[in-house]
N, C-alpha and C. Protein backbone atom coordinates (compact mmCIF):
# COMPACT_ATOMS: atom_id res chain seq x y z
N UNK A 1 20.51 67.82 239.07
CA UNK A 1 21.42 67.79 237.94
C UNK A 1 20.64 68.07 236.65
N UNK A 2 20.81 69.09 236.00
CA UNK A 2 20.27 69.27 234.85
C UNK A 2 20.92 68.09 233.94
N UNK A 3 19.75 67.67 232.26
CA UNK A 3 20.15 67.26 231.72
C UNK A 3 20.49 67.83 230.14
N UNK A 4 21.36 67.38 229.87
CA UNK A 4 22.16 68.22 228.50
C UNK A 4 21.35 67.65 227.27
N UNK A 5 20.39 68.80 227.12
CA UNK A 5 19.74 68.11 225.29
C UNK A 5 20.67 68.22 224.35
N UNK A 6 20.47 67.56 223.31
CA UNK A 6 20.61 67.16 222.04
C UNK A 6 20.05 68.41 221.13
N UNK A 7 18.97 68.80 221.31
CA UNK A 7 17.83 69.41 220.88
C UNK A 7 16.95 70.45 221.25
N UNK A 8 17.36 71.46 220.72
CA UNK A 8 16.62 72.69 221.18
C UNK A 8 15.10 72.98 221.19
N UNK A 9 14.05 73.40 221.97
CA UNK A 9 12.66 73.26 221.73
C UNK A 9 12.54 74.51 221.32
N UNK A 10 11.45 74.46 220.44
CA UNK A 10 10.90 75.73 219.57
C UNK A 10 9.36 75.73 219.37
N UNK A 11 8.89 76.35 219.90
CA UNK A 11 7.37 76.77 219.71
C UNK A 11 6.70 77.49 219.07
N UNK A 12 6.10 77.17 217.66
CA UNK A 12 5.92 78.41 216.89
C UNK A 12 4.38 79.40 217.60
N UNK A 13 4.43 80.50 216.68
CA UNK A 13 3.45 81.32 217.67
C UNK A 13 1.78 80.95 217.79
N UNK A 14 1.45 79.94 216.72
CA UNK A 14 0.44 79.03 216.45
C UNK A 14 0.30 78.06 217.31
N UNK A 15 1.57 77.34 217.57
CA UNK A 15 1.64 76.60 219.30
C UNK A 15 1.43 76.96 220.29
N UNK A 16 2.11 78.00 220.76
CA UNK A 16 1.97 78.86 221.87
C UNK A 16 0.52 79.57 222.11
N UNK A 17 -0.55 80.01 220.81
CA UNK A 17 -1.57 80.80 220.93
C UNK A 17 -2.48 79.48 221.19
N UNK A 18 -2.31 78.06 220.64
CA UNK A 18 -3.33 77.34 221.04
C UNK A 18 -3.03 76.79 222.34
N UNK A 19 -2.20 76.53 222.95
CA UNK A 19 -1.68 75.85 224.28
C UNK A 19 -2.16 77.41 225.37
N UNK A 20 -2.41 78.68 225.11
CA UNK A 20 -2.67 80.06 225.66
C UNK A 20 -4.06 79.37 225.58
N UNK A 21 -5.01 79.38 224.99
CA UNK A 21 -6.26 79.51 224.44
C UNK A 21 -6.52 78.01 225.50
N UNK A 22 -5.76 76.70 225.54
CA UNK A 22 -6.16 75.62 226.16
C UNK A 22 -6.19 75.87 227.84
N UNK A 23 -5.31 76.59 228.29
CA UNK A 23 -5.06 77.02 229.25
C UNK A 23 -5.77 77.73 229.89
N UNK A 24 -6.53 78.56 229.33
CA UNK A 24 -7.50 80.23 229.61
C UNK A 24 -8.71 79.83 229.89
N UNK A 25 -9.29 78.65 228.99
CA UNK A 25 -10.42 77.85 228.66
C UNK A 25 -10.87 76.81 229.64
N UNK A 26 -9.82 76.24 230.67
CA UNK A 26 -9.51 75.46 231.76
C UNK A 26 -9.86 76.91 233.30
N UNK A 27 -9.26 77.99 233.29
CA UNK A 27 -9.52 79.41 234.13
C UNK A 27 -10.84 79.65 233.72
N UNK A 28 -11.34 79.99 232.33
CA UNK A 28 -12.90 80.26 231.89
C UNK A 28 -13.86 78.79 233.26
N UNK A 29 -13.67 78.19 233.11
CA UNK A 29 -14.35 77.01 233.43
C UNK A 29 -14.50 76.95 235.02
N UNK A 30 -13.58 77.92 235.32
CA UNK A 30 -13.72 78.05 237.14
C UNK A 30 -12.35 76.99 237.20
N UNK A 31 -11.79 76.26 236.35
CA UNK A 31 -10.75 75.38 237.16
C UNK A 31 -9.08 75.80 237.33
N UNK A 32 -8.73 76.32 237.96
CA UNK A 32 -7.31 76.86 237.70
C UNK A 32 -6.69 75.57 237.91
N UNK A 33 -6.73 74.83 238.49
CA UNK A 33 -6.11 73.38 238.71
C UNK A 33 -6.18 72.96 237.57
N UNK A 34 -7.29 72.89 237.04
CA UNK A 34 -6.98 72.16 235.53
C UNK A 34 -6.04 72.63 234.31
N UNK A 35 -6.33 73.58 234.71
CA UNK A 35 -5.56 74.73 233.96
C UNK A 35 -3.67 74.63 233.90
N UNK A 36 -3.61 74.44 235.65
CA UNK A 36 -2.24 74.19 236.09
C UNK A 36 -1.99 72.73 235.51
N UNK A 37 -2.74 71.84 235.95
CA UNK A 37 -2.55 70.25 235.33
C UNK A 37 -2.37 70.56 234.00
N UNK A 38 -3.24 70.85 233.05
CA UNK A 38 -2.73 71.01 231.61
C UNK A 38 -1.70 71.17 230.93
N UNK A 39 -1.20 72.39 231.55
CA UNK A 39 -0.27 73.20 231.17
C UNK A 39 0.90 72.49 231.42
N UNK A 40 1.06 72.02 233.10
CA UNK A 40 2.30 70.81 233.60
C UNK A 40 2.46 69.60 232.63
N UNK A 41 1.18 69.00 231.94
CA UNK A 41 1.53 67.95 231.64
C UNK A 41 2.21 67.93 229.77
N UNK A 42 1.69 69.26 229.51
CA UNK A 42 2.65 69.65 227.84
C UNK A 42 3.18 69.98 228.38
N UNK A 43 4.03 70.77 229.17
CA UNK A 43 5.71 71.27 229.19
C UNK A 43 6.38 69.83 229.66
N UNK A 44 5.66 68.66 230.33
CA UNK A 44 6.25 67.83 230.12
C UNK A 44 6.73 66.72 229.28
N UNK A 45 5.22 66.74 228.45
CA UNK A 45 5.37 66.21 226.98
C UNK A 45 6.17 66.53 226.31
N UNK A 46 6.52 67.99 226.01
CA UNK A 46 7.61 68.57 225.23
C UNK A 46 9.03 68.50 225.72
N UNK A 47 9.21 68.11 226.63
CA UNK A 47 10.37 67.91 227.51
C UNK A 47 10.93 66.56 227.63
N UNK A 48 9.66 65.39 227.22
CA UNK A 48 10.38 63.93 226.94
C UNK A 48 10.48 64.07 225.43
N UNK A 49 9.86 64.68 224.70
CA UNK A 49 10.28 64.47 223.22
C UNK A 49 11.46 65.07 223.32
N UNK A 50 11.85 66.27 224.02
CA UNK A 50 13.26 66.92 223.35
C UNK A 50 14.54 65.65 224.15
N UNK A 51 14.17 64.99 224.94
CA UNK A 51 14.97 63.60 225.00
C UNK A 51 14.73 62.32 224.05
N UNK A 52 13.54 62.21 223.32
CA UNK A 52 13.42 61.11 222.69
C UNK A 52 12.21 61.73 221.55
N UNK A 53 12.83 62.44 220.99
CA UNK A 53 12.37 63.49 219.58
C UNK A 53 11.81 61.92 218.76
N UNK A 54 11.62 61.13 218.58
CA UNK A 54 10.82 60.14 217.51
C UNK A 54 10.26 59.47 218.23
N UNK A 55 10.07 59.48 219.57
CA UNK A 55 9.23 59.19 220.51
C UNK A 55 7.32 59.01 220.22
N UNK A 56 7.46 60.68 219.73
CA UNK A 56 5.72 61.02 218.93
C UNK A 56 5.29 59.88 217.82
N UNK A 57 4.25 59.55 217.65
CA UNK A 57 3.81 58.80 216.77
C UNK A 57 3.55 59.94 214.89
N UNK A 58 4.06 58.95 213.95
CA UNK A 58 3.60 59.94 212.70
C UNK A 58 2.42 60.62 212.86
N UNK A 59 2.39 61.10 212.45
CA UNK A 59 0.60 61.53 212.09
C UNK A 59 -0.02 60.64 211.03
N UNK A 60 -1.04 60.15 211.12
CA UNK A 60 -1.68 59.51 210.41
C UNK A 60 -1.88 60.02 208.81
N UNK A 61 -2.36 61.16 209.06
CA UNK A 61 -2.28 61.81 207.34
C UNK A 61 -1.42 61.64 206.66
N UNK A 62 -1.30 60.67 205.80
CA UNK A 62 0.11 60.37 205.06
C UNK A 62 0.93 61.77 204.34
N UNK A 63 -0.03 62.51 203.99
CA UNK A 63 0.75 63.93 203.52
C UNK A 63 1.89 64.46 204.89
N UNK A 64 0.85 64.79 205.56
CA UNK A 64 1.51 65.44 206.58
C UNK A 64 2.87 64.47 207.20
N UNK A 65 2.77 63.24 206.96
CA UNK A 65 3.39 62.34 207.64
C UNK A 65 4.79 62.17 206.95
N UNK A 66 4.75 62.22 205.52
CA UNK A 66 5.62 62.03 204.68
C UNK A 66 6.84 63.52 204.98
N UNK A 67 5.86 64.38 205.04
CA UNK A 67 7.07 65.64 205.30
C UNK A 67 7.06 66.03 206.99
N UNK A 68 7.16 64.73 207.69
CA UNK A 68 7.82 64.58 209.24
C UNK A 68 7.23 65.24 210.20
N UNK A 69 6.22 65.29 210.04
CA UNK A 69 4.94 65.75 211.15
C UNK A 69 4.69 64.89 212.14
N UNK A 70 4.69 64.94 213.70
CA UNK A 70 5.06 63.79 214.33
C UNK A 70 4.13 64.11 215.19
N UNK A 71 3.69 63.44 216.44
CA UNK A 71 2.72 64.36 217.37
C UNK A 71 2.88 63.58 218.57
N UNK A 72 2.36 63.97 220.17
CA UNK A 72 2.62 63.34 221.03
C UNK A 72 0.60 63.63 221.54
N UNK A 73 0.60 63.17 222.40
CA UNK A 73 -1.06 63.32 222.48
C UNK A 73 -0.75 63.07 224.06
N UNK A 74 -1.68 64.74 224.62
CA UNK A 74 -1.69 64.96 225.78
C UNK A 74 -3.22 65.09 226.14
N UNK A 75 -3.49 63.96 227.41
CA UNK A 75 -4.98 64.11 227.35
C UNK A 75 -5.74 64.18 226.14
N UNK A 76 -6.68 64.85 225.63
CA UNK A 76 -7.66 64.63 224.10
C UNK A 76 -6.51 65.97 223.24
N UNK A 77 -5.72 66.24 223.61
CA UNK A 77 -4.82 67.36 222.65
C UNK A 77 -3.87 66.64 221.79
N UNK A 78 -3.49 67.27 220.34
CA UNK A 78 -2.11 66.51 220.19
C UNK A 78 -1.31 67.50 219.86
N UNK A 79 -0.27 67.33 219.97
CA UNK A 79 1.02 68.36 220.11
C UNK A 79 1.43 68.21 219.00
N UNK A 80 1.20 68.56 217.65
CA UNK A 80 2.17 68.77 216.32
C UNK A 80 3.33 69.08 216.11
N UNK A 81 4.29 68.21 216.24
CA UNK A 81 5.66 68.61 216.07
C UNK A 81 6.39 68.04 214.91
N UNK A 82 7.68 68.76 214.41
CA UNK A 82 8.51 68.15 213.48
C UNK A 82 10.19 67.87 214.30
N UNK A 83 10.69 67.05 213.95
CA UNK A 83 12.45 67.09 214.40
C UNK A 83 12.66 67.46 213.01
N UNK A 84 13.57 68.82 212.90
CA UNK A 84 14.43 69.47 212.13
C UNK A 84 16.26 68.35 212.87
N UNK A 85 16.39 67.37 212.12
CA UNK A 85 17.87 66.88 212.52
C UNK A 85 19.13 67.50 212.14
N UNK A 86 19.21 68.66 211.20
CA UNK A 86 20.33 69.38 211.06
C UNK A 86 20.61 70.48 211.66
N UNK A 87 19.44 71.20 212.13
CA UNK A 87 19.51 72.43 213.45
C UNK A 87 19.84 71.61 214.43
N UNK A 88 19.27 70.33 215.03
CA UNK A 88 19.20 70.20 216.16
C UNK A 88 18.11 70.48 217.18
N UNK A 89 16.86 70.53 215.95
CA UNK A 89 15.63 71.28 216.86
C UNK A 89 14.34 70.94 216.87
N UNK A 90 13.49 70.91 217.55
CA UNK A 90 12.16 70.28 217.81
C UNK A 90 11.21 71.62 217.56
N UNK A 91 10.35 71.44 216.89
CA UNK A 91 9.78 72.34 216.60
C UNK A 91 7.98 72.16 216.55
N UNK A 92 7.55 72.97 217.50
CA UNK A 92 5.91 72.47 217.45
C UNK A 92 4.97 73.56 216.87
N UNK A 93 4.55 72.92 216.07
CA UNK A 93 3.40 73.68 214.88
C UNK A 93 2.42 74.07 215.77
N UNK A 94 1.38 73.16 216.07
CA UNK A 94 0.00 73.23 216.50
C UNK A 94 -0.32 72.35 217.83
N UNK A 95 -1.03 72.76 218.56
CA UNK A 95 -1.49 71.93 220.17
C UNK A 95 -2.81 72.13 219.51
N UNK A 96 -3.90 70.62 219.42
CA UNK A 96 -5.29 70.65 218.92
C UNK A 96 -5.84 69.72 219.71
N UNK A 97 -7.07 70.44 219.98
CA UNK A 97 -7.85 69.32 220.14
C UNK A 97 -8.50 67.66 219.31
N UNK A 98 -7.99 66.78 219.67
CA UNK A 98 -7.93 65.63 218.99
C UNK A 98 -9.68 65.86 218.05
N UNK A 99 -10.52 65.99 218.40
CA UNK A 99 -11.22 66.37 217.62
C UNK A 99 -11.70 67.06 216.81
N UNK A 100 -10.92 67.89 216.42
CA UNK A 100 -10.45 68.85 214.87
C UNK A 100 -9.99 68.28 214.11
N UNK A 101 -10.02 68.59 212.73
CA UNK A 101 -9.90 68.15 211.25
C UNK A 101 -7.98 68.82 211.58
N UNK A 102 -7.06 68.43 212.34
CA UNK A 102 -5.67 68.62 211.90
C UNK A 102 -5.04 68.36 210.74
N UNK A 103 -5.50 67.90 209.75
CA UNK A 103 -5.05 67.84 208.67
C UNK A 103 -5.64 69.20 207.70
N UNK A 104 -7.00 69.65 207.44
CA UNK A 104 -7.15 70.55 207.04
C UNK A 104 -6.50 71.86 207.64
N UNK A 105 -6.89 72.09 208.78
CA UNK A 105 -6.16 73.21 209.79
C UNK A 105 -4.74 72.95 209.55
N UNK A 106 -4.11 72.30 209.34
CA UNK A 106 -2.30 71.79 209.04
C UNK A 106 -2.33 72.91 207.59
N UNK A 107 -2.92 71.86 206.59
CA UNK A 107 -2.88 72.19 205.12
C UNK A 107 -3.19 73.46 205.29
N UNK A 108 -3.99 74.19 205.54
CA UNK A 108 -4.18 75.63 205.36
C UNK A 108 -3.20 76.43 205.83
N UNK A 109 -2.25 76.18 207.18
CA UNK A 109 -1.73 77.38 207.52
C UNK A 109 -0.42 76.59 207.17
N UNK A 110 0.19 75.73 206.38
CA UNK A 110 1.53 75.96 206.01
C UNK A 110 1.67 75.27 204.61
N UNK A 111 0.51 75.53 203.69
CA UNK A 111 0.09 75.14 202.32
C UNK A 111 1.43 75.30 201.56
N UNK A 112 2.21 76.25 202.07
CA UNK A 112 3.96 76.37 200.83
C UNK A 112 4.80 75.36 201.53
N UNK A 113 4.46 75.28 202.41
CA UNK A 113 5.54 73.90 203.12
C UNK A 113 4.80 72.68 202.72
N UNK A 114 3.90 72.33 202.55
CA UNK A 114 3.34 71.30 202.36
C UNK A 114 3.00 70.95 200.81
């Protein structure tokens, strides 16, 4: 039985090129399993938020936090997302490795939104 979202998922192309790049990097490494595990366990991450969209924790950066930057953290990655509540839509910025400066990398590539 499929279930009926609320909420449409949206991946911008900055999401998609780092979750590509996390994926490739897991194949680089000799592991396609890991690769497959990875990959299974964000399409599932993104798949309980589009059921429970405030689920993600704020982001700590109060900037980023204040204009609804939310994130779910898969293995050492975190999934940057916002809920847009008047589309109806979940929308994910950035997949990072928890040990990157996400707040600078944030601020730089959406400096007019922010």
């Amino acid at each position: 039985m499929e279930i009926p979202y609320e909420y449409e998922l949206s991946f911008l192309s900055t999401a998609l090129n780092d979750m590509t790049e996390i994926v490739s990097s897991y194949v680089m490494l000799g592991s396609r399993q890991g690769a497959v595990r990875i990959k299974n366990k964000m399409t599932k991450a993104a798949e309980q938020i589009q059921l429970f969209p405030y689920s993600g924790v704020k982001l700590p950066d109060s900037k980023l936090a204040k204009l609804g930057f939310r994130m779910v953290i898969v293995e050492k990655y975190l999934m940057i997302y916002k809920v847009l509540e008047v589309e109806k839509k979940i929308v994910f910025y950035r997949v990072l490795d928890g040990k990157r400066d996400y707040p600078t990398l944030m601020n730089r590539l959406y400096n007019d939104e922010l």
